[in-house]
C-alpha atoms as a PDB file:
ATOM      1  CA  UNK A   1     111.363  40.386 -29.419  1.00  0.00           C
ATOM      2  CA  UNK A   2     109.661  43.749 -29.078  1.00  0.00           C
ATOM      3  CA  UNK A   3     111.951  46.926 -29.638  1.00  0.00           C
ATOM      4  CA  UNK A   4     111.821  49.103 -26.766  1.00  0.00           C
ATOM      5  CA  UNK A   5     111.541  52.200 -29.080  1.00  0.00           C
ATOM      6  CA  UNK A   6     108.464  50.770 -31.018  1.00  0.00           C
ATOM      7  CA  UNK A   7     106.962  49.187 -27.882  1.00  0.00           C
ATOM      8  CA  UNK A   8     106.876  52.806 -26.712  1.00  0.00           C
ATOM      9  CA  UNK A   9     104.986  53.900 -29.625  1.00  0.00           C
ATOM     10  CA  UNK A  10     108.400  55.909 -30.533  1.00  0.00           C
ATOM     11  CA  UNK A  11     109.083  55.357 -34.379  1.00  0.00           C
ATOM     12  CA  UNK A  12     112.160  53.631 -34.861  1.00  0.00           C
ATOM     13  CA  UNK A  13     114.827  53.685 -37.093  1.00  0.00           C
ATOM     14  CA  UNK A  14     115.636  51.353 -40.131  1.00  0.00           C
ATOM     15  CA  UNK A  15     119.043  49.527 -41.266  1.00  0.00           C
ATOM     16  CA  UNK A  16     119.457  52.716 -43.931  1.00  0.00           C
ATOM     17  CA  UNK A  17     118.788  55.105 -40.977  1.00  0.00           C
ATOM     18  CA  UNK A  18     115.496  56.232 -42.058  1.00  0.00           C
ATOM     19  CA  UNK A  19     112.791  56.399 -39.696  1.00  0.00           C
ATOM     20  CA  UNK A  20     109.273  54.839 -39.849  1.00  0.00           C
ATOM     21  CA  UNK A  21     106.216  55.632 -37.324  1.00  0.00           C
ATOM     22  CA  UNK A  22     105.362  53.106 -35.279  1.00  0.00           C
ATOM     23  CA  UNK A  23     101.225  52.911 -35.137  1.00  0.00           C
ATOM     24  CA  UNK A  24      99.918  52.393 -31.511  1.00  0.00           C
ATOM     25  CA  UNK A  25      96.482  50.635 -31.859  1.00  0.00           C
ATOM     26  CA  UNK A  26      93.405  52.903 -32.144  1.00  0.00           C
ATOM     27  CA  UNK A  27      95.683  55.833 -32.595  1.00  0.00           C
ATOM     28  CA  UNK A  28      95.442  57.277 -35.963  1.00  0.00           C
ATOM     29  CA  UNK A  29      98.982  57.017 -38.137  1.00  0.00           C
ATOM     30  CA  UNK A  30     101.043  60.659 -37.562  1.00  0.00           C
ATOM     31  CA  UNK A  31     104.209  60.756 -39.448  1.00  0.00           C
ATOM     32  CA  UNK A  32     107.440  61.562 -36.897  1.00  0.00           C
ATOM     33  CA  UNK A  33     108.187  64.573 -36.104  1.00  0.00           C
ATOM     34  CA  UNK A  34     111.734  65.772 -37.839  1.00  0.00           C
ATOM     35  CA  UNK A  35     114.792  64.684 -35.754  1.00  0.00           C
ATOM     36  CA  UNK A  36     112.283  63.148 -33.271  1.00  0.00           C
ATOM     37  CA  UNK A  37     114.412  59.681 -33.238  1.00  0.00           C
ATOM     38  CA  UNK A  38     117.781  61.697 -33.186  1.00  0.00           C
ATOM     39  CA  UNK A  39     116.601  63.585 -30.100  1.00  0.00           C
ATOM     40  CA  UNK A  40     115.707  60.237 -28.138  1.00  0.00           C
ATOM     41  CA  UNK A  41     119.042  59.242 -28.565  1.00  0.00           C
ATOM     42  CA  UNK A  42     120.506  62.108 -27.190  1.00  0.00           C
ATOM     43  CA  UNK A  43     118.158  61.765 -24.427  1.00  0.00           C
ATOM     44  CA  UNK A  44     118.722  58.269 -23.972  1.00  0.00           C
ATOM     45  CA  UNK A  45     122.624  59.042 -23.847  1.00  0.00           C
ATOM     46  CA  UNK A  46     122.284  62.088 -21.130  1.00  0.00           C
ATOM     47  CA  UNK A  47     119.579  60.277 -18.744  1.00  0.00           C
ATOM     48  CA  UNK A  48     122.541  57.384 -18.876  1.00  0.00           C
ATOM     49  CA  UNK A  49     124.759  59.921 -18.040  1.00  0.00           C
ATOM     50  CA  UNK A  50     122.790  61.565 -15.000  1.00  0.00           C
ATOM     51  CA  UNK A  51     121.967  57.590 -13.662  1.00  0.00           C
ATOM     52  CA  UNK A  52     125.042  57.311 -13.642  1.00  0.00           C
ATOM     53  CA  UNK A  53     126.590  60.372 -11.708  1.00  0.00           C
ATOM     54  CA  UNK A  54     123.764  59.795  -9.327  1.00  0.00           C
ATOM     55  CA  UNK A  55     124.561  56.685  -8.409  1.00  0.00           C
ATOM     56  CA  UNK A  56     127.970  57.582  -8.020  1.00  0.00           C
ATOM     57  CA  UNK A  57     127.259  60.877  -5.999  1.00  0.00           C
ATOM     58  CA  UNK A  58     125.236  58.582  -3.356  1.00  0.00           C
ATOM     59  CA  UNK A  59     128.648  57.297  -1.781  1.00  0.00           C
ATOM     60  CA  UNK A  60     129.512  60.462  -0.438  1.00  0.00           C
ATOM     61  CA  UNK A  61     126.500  61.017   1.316  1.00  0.00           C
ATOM     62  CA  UNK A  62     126.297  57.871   2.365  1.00  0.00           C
ATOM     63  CA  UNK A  63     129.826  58.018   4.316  1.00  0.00           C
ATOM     64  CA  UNK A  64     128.917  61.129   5.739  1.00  0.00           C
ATOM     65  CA  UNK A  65     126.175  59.789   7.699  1.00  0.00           C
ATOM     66  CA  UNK A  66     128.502  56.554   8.517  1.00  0.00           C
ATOM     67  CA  UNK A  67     131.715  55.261   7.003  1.00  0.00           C
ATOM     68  CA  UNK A  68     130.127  51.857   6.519  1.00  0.00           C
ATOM     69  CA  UNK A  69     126.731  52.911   5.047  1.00  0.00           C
ATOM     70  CA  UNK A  70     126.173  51.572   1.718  1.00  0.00           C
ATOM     71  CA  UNK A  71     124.756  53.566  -1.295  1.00  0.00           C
ATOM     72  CA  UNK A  72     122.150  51.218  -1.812  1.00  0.00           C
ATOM     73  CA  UNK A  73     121.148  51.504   2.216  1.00  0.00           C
ATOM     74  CA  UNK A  74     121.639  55.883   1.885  1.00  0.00           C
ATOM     75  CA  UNK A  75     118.660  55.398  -0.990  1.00  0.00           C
ATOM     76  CA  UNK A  76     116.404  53.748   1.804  1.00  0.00           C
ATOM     77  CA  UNK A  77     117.179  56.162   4.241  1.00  0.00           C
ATOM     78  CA  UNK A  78     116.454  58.552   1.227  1.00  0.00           C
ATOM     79  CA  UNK A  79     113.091  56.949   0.173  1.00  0.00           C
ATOM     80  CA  UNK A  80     111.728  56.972   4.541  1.00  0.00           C
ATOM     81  CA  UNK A  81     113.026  60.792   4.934  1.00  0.00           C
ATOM     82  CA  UNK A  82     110.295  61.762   1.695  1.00  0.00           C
ATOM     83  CA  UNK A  83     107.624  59.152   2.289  1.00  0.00           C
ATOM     84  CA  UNK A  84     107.859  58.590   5.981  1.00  0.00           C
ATOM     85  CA  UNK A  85     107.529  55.334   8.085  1.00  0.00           C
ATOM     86  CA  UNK A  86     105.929  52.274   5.329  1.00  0.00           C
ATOM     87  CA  UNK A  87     105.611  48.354   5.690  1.00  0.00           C
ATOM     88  CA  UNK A  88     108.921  46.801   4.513  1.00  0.00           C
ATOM     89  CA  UNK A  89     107.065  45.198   1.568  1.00  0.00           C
ATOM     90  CA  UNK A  90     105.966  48.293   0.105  1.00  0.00           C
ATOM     91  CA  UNK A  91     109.561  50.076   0.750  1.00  0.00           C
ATOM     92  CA  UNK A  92     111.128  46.959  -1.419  1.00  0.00           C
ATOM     93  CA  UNK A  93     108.341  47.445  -3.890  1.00  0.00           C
ATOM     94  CA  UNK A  94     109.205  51.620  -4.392  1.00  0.00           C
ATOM     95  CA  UNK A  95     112.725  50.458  -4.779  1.00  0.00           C
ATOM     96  CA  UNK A  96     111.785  47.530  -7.225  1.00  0.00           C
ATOM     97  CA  UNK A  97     113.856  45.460  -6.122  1.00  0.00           C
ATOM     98  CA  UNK A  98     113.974  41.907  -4.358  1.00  0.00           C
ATOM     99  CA  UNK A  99     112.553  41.418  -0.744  1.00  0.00           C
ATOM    100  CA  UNK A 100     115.742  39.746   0.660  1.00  0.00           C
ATOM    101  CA  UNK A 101     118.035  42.698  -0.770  1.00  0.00           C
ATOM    102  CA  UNK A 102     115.717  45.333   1.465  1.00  0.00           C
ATOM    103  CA  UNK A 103     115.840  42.912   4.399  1.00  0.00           C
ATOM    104  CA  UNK A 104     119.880  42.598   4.052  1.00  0.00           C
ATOM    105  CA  UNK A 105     120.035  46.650   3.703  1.00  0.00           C
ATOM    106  CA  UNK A 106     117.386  47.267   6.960  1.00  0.00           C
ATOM    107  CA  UNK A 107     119.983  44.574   8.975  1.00  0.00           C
ATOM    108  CA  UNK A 108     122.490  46.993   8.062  1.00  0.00           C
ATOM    109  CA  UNK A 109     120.528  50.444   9.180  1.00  0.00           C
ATOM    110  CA  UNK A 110     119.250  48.572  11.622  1.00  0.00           C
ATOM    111  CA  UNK A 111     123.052  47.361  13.164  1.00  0.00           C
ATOM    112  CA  UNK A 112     124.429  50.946  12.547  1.00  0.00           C
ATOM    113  CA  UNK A 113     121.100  52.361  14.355  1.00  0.00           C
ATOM    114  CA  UNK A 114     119.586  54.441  11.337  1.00  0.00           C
ATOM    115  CA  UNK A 115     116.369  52.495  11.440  1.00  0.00           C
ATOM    116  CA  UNK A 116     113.347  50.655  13.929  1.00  0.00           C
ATOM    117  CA  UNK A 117     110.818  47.812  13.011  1.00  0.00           C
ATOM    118  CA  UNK A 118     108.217  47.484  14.724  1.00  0.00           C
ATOM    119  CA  UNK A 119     105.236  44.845  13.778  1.00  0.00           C
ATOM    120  CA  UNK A 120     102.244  45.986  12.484  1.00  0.00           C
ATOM    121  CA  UNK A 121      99.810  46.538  15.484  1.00  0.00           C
ATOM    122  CA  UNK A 122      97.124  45.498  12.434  1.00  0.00           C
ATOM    123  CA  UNK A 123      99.248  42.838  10.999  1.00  0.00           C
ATOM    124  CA  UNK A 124     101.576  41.160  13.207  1.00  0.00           C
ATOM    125  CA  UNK A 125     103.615  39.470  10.434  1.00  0.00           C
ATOM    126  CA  UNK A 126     104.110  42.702   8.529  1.00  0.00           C
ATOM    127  CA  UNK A 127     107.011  45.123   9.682  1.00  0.00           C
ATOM    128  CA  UNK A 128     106.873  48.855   9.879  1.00  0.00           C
ATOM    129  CA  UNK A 129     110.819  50.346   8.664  1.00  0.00           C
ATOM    130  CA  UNK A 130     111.223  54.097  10.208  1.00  0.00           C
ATOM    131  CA  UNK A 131     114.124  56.343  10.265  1.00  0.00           C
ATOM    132  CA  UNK A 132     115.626  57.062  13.812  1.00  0.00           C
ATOM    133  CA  UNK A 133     115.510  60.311  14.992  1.00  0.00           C
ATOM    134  CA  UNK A 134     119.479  60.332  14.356  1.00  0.00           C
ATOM    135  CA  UNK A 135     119.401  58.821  10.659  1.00  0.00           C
ATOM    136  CA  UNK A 136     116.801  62.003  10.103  1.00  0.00           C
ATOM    137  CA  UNK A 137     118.921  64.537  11.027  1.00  0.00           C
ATOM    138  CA  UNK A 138     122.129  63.164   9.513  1.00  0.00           C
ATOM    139  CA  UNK A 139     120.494  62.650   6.220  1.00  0.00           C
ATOM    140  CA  UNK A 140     119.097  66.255   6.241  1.00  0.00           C
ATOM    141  CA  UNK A 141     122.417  67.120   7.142  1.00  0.00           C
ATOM    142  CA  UNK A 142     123.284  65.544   3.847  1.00  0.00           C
ATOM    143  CA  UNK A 143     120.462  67.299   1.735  1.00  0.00           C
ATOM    144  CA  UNK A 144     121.801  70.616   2.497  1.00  0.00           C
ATOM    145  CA  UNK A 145     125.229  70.294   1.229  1.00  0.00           C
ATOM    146  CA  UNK A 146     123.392  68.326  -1.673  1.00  0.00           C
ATOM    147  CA  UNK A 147     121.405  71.215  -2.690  1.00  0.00           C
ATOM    148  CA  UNK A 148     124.330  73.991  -1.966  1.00  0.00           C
ATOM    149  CA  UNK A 149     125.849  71.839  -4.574  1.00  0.00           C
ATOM    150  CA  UNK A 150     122.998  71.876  -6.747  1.00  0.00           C
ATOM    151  CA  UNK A 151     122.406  75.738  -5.962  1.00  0.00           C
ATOM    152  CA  UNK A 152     126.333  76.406  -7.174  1.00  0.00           C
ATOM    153  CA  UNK A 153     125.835  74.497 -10.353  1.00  0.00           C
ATOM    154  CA  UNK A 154     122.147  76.034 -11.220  1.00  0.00           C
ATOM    155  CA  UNK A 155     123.068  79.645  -9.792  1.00  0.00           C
ATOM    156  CA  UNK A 156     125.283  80.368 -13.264  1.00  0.00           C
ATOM    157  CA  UNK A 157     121.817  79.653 -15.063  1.00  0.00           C
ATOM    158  CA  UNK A 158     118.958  81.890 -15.618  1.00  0.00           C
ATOM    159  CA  UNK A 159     116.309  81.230 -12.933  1.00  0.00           C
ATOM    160  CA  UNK A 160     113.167  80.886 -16.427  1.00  0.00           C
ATOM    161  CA  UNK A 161     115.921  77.692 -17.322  1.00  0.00           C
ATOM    162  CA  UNK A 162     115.941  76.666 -13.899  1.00  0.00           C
ATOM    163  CA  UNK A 163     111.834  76.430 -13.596  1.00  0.00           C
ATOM    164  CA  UNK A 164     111.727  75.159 -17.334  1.00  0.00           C
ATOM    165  CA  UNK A 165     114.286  72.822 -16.376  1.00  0.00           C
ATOM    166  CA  UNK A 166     112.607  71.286 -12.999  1.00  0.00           C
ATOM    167  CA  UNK A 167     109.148  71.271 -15.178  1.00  0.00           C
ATOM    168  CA  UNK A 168     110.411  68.677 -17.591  1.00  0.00           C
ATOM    169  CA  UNK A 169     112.120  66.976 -14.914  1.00  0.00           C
ATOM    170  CA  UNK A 170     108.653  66.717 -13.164  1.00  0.00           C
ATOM    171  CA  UNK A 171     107.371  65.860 -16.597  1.00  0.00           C
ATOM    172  CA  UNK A 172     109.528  63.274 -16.883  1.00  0.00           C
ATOM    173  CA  UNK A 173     109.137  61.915 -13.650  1.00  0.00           C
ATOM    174  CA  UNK A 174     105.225  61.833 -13.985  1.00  0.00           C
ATOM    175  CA  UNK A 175     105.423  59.998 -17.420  1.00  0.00           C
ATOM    176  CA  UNK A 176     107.561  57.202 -16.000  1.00  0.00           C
ATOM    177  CA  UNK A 177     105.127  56.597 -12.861  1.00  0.00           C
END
């Protein structure tokens, strides 16, 4: 089996904790850079750490727009406020995850009101999910208290960390698309 770190061309480290570059095909051999597998790690650790407050800070949210609204439901909601109205197979394929989950969470938006479906006027087997007029202003309701939140935390930085800081986010972001 492939280790993640090598399969990503990251050089890996040994049973005596030395590390070892990892050569990607028709790349030419570079040695690691110093403390380059040390500061994966860390990485590794803190992205675990931010996955996991952000799951964690959907529930709040999600209540606030109704009591019985699931996280998992708030990120659809989340995913049609930023992309608009899509075909319910696409909107389970940006979520990567399993058509019958999205059609369980859009019975649920649906039931509570958050959502519409309307067939494809093109394709009359394919659905077309779309926030309410309601669900969009009660989840930009939630986005400003999210970013006063975010604004209180960031505010005791210096705004050149701030930028530098939503650049390697974007960065990050990019590389993993």
């Amino acid at each position: 089996m492939t280790n993640p770190v090598q399969a990503a061309g990251l050089p890996a480290a040994s049973a005596s904790g030395s590390v070892h570059s990892t050569v990607v095909e028709g790349a030419p051999a570079l040695p690691p850079a110093e403390g380059l597998a040390e500061a994966v790690r860390d990485t590794q650790q803190q992205i675990g750490t931010l996955l996991v407050r952000a799951r964690k800070s959907l529930a709040t949210p999600a209540a606030t727009i109704h009591p019985d609204l699931k996280p998992m439901s708030f990120s659809v909601m989340m995913l049609l406020a930023r992309c608009g109205s899509m075909h319910q197979l696409e909107l389970a394929q940006k979520l990567d995850t399993d058509k019958a989950v999205v059609s369980r969470l859009l019975k649920q938006l649906e039931s509570l009101e958050l959502i519409t479906r309307t067939a494809d006027p093109e394709d009359g087997r394919a659905m077309i999910v779309a926030l309410t007029p309601l669900a969009h202003a009660r989840y930009e309701s939630t986005q400003d208290t999210s970013r006063q939140a975010l604004f209180d935390k960031l505010s005791q930085w210096d705004v050149a960390d701030v930028r530098q800081f939503a650049k390697i986010l974007a960065r990050f972001n990019e590389d993993f698309n």
